[in-house]
Protein backbone atom coordinates (compact mmCIF):
# COMPACT_ATOMS: atom_id res chain seq x y z
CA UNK A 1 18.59 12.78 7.23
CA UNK A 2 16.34 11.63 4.65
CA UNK A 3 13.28 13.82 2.64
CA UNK A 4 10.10 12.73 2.18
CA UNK A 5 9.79 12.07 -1.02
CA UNK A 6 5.83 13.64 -2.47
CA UNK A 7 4.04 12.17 -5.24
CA UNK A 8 1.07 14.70 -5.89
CA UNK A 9 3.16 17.45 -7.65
CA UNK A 10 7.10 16.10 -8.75
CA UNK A 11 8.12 20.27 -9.94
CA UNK A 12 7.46 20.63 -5.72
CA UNK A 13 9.49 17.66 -4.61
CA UNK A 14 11.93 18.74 -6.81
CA UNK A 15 11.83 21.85 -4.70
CA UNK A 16 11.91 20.00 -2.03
CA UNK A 17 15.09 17.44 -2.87
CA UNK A 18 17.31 20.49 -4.19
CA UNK A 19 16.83 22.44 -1.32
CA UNK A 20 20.11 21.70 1.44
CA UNK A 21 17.91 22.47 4.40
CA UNK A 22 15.59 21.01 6.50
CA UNK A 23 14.01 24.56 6.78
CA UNK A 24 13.45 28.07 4.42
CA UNK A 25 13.68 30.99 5.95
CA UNK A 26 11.55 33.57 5.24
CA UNK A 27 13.84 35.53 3.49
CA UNK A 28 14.58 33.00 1.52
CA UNK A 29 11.55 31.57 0.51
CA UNK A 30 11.72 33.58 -2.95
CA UNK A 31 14.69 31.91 -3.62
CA UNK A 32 13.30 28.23 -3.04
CA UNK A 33 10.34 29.21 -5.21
CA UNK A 34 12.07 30.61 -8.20
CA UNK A 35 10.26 34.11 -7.41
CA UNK A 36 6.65 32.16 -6.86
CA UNK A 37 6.32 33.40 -3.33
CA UNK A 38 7.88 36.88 -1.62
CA UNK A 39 8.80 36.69 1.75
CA UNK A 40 6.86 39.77 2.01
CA UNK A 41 2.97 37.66 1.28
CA UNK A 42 3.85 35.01 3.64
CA UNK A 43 4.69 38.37 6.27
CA UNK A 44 1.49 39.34 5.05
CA UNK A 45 -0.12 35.60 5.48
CA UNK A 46 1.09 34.59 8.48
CA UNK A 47 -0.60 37.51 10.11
CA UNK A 48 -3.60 36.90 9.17
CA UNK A 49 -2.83 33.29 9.95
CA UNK A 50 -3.66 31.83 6.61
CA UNK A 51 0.12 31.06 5.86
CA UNK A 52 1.85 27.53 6.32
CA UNK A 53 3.81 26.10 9.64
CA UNK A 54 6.42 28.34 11.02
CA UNK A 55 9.13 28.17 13.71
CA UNK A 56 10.50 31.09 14.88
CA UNK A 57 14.24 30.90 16.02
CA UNK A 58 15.21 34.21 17.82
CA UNK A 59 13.86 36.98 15.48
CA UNK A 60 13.55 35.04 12.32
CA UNK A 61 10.92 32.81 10.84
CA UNK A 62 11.27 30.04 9.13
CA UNK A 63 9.16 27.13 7.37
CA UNK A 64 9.84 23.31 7.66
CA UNK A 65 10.39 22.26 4.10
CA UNK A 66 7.67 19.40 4.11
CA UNK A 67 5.18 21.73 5.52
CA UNK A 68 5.87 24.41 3.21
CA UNK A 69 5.36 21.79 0.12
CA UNK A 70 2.27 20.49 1.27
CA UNK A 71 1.01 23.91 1.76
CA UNK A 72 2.31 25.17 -1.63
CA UNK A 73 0.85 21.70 -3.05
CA UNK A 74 -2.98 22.91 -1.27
CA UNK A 75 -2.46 26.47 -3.01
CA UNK A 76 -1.55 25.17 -6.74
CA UNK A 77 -3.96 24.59 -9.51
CA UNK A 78 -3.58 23.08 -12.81
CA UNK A 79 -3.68 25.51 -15.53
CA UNK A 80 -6.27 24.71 -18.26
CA UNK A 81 -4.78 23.73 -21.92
CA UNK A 82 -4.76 26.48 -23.96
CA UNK A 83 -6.59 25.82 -27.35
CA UNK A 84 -4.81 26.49 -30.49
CA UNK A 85 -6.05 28.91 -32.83
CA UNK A 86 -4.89 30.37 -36.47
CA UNK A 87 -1.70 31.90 -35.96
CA UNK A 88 -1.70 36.18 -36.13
CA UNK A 89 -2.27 37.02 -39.80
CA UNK A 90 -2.96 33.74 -41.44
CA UNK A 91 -5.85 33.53 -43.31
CA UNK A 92 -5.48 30.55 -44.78
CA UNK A 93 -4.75 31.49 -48.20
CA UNK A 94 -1.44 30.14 -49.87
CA UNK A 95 0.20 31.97 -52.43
């Protein structure tokens, strides 16, 4: 079976390509995230139905890999540079 392969964010299709699944369960999903998303939010998304695809197989849920990037992908934003400024206690003097 072959992944897709996603070009808009590589640290999520590397997510994606390390992951030996076609699917992350819910209780799971921590793990697949390095501790970005608890199982318990998406619980908490999906019932207000703003969290991403799920199957349900008997009494667990469970996210299709590609949907789950693409809806991690619509929920990341860039982080702005951080500007560098005089290090705690310079003041510029030398001795």
């Amino acid at each position: 079976m072959s992944k897709t392969q996603y070009t808009s964010n590589p640290t999520f299709s590397k997510l994606a390509e390390k992951w030996p699944s076609a699917i992350v369960a819910r209780t799971e999903v921590s793990n697949f995230t390095g501790g970005l998303v608890n199982e318990k939010t998406l619980a908490n998304m999906d019932s207000l139905g703003i969290g991403p695809a799920r199957v349900r197989v008997g009494r667990k849920i469970a996210y299709p890999v590609t949907d789950f990037i693409v809806w991690l992908e619509s929920r990341a934003t860039p982080c702005p540079d951080r500007k560098k400024t005089s290090t705690f206690g310079d003041s510029g003097d030398e001795k």
